[in-house]
PDB file of N, CA and C in Angstrom:
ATOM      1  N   UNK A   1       0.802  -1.202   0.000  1.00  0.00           N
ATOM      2  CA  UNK A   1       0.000   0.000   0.000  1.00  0.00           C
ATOM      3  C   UNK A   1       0.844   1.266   0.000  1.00  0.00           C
ATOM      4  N   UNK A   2       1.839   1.248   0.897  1.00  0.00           N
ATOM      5  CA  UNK A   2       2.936   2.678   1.156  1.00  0.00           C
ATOM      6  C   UNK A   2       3.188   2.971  -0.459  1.00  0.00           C
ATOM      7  N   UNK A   3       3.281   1.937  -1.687  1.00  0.00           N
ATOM      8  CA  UNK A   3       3.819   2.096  -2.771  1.00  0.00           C
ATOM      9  C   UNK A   3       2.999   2.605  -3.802  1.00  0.00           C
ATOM     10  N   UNK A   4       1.774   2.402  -3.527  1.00  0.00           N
ATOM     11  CA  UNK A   4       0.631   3.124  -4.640  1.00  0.00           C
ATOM     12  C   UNK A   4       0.815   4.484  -4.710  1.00  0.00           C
ATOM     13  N   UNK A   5       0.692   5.335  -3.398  1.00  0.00           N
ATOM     14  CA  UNK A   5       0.854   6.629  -2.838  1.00  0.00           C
ATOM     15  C   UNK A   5       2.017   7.332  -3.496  1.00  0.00           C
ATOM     16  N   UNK A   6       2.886   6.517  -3.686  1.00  0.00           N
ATOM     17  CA  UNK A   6       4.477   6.993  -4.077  1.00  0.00           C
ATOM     18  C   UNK A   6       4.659   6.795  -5.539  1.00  0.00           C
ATOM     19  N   UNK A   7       4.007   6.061  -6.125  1.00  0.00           N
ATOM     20  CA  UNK A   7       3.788   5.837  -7.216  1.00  0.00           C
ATOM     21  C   UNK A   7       2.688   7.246  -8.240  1.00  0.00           C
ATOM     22  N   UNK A   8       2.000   6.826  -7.825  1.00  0.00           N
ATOM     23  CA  UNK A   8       0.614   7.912  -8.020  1.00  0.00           C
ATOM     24  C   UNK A   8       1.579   9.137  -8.193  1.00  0.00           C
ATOM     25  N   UNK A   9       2.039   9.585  -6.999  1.00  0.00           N
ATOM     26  CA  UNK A   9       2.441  11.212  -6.499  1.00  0.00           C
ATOM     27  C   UNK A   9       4.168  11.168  -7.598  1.00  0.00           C
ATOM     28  N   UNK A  10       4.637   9.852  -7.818  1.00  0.00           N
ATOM     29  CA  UNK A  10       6.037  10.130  -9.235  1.00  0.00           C
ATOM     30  C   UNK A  10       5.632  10.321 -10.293  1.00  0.00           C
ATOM     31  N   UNK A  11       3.876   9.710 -11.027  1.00  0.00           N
ATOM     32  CA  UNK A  11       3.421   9.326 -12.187  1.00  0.00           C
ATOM     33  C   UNK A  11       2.698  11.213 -12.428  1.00  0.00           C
ATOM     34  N   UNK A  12       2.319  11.456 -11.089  1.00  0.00           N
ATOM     35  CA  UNK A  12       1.654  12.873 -11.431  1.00  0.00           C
ATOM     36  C   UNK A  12       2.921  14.052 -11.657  1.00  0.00           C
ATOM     37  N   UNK A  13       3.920  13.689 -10.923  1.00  0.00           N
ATOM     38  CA  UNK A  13       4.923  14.890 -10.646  1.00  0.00           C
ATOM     39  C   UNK A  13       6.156  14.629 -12.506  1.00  0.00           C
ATOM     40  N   UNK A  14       5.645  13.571 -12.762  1.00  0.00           N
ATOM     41  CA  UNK A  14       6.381  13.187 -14.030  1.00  0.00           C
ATOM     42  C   UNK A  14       5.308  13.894 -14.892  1.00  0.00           C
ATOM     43  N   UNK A  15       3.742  13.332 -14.925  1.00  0.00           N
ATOM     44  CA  UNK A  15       3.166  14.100 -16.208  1.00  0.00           C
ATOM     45  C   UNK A  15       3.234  15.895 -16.117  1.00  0.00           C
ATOM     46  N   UNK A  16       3.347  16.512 -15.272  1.00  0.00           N
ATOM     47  CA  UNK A  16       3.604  17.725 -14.116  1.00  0.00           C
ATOM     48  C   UNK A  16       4.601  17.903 -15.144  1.00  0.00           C
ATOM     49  N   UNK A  17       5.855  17.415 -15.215  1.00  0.00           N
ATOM     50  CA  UNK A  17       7.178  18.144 -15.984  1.00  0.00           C
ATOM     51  C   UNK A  17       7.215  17.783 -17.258  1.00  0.00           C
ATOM     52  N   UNK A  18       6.569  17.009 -17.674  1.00  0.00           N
ATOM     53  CA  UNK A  18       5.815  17.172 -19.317  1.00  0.00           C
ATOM     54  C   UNK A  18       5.476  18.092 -19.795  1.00  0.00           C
ATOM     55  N   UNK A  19       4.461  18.543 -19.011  1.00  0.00           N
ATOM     56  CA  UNK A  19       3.328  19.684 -19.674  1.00  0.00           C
ATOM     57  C   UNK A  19       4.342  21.275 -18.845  1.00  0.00           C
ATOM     58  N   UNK A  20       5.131  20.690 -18.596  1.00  0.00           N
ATOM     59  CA  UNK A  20       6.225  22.132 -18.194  1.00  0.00           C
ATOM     60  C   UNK A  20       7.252  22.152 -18.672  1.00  0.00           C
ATOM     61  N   UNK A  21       7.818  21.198 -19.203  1.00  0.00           N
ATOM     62  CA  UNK A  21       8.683  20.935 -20.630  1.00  0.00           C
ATOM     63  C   UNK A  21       7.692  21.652 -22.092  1.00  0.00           C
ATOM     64  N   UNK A  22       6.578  20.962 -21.934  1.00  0.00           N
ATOM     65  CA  UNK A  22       6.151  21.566 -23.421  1.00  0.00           C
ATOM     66  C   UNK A  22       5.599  22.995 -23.482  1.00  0.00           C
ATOM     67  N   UNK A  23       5.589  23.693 -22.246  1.00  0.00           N
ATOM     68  CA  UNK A  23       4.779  24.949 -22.099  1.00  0.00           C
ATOM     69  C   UNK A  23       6.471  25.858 -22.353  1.00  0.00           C
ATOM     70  N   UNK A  24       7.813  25.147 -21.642  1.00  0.00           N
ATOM     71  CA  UNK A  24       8.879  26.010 -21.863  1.00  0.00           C
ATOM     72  C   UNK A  24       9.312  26.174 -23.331  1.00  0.00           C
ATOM     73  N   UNK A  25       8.837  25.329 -24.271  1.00  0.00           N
ATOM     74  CA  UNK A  25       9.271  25.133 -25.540  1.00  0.00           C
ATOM     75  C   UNK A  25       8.419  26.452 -26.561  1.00  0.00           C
ATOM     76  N   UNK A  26       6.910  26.062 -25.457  1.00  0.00           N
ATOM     77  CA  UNK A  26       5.959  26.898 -26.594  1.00  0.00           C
ATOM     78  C   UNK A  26       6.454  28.373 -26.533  1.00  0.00           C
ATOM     79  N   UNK A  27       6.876  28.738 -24.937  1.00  0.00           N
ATOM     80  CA  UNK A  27       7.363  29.963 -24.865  1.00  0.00           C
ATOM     81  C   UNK A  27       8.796  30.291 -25.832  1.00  0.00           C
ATOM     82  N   UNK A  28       9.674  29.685 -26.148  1.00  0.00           N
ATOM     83  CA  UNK A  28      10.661  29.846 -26.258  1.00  0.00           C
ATOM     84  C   UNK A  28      10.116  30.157 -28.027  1.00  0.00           C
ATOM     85  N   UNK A  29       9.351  29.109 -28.330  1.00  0.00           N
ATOM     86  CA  UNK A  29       8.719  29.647 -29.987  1.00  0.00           C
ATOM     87  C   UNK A  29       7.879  31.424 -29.951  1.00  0.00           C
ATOM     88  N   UNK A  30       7.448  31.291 -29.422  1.00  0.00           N
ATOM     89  CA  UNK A  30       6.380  32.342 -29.161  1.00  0.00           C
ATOM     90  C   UNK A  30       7.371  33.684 -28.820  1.00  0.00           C
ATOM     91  N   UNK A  31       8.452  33.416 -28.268  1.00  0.00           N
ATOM     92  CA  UNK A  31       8.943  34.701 -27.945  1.00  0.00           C
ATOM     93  C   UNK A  31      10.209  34.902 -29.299  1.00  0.00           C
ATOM     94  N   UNK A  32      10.367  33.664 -30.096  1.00  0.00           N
ATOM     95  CA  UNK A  32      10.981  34.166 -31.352  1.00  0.00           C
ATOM     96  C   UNK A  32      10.175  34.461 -32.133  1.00  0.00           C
ATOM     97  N   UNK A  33       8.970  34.010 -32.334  1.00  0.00           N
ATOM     98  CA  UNK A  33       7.825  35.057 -33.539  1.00  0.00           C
ATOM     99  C   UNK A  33       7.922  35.987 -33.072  1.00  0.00           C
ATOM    100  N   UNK A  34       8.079  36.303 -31.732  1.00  0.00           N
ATOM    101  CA  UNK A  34       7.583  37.997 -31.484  1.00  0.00           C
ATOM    102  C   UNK A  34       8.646  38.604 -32.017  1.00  0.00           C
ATOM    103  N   UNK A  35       9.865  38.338 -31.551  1.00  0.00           N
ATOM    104  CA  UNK A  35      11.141  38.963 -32.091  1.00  0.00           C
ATOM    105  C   UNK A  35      10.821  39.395 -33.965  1.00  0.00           C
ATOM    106  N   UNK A  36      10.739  38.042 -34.541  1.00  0.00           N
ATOM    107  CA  UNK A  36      10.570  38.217 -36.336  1.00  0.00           C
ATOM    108  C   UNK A  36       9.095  39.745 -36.351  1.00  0.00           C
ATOM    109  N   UNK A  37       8.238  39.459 -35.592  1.00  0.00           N
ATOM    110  CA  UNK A  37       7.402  40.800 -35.937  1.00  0.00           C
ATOM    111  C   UNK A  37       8.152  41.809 -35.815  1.00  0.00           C
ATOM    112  N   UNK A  38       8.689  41.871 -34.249  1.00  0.00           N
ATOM    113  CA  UNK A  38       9.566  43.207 -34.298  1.00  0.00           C
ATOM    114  C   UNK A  38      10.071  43.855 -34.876  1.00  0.00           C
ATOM    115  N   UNK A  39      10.651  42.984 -35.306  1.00  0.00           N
ATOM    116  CA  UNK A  39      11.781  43.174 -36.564  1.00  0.00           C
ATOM    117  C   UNK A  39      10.973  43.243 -38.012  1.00  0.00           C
ATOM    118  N   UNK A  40       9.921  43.098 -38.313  1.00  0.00           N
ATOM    119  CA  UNK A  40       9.281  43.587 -39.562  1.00  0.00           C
ATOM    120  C   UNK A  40       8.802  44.770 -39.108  1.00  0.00           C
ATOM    121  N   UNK A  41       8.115  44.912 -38.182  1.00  0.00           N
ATOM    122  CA  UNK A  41       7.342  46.268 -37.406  1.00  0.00           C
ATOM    123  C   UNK A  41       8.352  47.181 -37.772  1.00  0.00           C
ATOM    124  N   UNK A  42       9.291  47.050 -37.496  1.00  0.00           N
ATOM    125  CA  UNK A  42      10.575  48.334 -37.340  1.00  0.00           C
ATOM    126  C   UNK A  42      10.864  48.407 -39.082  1.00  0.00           C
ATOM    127  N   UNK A  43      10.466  46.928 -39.817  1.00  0.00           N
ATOM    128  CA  UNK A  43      11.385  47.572 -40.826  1.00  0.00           C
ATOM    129  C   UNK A  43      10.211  48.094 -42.224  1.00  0.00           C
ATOM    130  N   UNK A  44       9.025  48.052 -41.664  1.00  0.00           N
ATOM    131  CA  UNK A  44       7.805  48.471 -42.149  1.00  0.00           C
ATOM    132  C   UNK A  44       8.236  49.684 -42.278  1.00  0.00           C
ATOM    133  N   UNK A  45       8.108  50.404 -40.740  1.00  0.00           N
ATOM    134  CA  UNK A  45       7.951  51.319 -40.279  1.00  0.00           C
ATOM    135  C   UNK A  45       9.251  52.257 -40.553  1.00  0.00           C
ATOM    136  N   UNK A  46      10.103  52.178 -40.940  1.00  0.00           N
ATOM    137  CA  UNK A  46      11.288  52.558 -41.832  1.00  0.00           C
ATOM    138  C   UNK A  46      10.582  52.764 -42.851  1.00  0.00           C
ATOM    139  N   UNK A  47      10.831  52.052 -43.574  1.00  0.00           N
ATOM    140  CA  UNK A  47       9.878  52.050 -45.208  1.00  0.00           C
ATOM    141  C   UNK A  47       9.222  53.053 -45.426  1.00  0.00           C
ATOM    142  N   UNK A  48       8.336  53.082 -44.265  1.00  0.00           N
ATOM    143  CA  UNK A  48       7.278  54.000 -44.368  1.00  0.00           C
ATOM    144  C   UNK A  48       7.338  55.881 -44.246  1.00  0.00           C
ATOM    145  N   UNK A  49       8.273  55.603 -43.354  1.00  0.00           N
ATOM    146  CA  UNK A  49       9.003  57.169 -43.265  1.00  0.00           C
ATOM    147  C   UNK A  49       9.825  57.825 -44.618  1.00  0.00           C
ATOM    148  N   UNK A  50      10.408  56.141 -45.269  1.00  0.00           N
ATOM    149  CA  UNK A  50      11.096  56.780 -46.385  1.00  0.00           C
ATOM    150  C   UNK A  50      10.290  56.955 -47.881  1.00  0.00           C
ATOM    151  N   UNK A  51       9.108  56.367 -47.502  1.00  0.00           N
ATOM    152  CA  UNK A  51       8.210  56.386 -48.723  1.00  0.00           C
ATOM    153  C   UNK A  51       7.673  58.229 -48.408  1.00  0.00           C
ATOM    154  N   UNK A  52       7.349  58.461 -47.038  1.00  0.00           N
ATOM    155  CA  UNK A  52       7.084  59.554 -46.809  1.00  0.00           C
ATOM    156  C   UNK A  52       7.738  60.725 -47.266  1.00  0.00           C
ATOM    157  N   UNK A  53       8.970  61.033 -46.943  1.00  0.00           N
ATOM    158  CA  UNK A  53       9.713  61.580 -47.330  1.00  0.00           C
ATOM    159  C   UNK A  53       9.965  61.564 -48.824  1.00  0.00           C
ATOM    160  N   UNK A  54       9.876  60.623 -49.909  1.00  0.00           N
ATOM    161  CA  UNK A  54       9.705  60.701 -50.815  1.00  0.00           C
ATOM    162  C   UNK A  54       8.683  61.649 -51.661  1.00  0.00           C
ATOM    163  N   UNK A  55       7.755  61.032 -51.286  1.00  0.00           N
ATOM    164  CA  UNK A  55       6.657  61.864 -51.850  1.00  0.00           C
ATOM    165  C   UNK A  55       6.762  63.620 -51.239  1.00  0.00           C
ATOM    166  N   UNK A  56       7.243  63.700 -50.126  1.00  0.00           N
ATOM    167  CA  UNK A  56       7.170  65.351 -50.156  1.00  0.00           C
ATOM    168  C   UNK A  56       8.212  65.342 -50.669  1.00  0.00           C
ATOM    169  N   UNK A  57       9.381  65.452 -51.196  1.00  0.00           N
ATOM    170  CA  UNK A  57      10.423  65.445 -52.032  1.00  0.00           C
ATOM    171  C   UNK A  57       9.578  65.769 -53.657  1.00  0.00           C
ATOM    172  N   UNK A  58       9.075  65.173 -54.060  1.00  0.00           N
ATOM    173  CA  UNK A  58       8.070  64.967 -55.160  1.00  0.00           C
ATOM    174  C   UNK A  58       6.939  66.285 -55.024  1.00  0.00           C
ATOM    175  N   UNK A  59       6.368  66.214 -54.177  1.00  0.00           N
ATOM    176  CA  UNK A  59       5.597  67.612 -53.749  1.00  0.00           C
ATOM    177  C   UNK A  59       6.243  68.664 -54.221  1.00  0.00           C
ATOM    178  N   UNK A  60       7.648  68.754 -53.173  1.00  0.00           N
ATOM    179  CA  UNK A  60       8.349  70.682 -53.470  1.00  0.00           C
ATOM    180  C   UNK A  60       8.344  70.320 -54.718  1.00  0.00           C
ATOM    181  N   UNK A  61       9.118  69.430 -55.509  1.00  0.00           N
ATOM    182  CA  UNK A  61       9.188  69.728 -56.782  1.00  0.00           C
ATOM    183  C   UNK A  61       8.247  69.959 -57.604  1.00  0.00           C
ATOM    184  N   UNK A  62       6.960  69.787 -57.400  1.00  0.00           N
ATOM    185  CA  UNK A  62       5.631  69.912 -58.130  1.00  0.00           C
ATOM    186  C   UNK A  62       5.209  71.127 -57.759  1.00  0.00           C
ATOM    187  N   UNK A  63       5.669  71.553 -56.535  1.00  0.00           N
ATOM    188  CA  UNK A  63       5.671  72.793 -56.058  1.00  0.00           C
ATOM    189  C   UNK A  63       6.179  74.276 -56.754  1.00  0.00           C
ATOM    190  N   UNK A  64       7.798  73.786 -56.823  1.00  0.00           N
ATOM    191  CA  UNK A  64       8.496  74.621 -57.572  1.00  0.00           C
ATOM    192  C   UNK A  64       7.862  74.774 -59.362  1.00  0.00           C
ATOM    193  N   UNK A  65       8.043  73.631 -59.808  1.00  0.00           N
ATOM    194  CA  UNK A  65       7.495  73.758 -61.008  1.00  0.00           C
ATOM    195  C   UNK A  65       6.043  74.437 -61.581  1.00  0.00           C
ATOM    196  N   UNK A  66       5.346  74.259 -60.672  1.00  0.00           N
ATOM    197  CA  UNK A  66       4.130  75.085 -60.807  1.00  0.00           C
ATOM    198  C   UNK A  66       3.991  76.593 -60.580  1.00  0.00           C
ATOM    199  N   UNK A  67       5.134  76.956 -59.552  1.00  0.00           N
ATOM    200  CA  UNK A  67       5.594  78.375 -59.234  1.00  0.00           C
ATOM    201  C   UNK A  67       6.394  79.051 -60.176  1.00  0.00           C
ATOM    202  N   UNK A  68       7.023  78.043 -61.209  1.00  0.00           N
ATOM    203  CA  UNK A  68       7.556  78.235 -62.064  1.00  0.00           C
ATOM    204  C   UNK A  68       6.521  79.152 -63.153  1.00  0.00           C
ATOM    205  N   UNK A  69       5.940  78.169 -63.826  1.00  0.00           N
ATOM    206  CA  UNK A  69       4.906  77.653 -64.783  1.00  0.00           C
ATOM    207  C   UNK A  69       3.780  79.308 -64.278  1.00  0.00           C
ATOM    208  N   UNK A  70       3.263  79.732 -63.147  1.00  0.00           N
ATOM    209  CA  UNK A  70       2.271  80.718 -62.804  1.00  0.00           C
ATOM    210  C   UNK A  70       3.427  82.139 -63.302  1.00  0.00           C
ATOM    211  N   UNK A  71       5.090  81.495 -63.024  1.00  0.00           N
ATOM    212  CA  UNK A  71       5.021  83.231 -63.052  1.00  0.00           C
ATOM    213  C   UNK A  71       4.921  83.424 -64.801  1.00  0.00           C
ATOM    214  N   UNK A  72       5.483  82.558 -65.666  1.00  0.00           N
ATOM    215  CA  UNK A  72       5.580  82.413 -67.185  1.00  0.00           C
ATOM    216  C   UNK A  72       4.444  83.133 -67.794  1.00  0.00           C
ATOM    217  N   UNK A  73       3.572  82.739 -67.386  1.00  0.00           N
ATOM    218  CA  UNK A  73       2.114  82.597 -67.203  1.00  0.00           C
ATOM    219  C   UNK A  73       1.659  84.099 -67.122  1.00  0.00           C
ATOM    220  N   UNK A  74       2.262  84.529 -65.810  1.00  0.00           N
ATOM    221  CA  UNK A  74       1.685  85.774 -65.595  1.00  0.00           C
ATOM    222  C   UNK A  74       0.410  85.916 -64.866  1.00  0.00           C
ATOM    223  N   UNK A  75       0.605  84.335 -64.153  1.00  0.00           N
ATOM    224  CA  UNK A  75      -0.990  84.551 -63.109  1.00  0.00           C
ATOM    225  C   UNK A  75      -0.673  84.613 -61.716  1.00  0.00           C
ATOM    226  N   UNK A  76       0.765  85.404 -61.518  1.00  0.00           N
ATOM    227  CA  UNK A  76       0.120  85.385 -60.108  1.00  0.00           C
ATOM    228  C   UNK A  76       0.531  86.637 -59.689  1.00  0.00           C
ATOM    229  N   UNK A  77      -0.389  86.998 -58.199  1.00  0.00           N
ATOM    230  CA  UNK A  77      -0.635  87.999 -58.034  1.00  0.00           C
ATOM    231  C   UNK A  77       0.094  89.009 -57.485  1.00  0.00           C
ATOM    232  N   UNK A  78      -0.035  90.200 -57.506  1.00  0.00           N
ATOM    233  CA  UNK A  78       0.963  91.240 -57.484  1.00  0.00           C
ATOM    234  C   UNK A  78       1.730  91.315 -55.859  1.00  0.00           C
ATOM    235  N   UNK A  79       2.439  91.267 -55.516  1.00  0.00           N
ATOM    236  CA  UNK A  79       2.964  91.799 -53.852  1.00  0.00           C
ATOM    237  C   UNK A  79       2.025  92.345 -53.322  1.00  0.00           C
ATOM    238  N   UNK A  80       1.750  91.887 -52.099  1.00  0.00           N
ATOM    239  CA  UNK A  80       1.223  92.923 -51.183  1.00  0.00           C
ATOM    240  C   UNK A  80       1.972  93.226 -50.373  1.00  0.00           C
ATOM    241  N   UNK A  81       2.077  94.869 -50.397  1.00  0.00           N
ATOM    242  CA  UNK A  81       3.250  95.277 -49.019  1.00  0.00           C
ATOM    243  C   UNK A  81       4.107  96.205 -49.728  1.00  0.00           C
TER     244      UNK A  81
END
């Protein structure tokens, strides 16, 4: 009888470090996807500043050229001041 008790309480404390073996693994996956997002997040988000910057780059120049193009033109308007 002393041996059921001892048995029981090795068979539970064994399935116990199973499911804490496989929970350390899932973490260890789970915290390298997070890393790979990170690391797209950041390099999105780069991208995105430089796409930004692009296009106002593209702007002044559509800018200038049109400031160009009004004075040729003769449409724009006189100084004030």
């Amino acid at each position: 009888m002393p041996d059921e008790p001892e048995n029981f309480v090795l068979a539970f404390l064994r399935r116990l470090d199973t499911k804490i073996d496989d929970l350390r693994a899932d973490t260890v996956e789970l915290k390298q996807r997070m890393t790979t997002l990170e690391v797209q997040i950041a390099s999105l988000s780069a991208s995105e500043g430089s796409h930004y910057a692009q296009v106002m780059l593209r702007l002044d120049r559509h800018e200038t050229r049109l400031d160009r193009i009004e004075r040729r033109l003769d449409l724009i308007d006189a100084p004030v001041g």
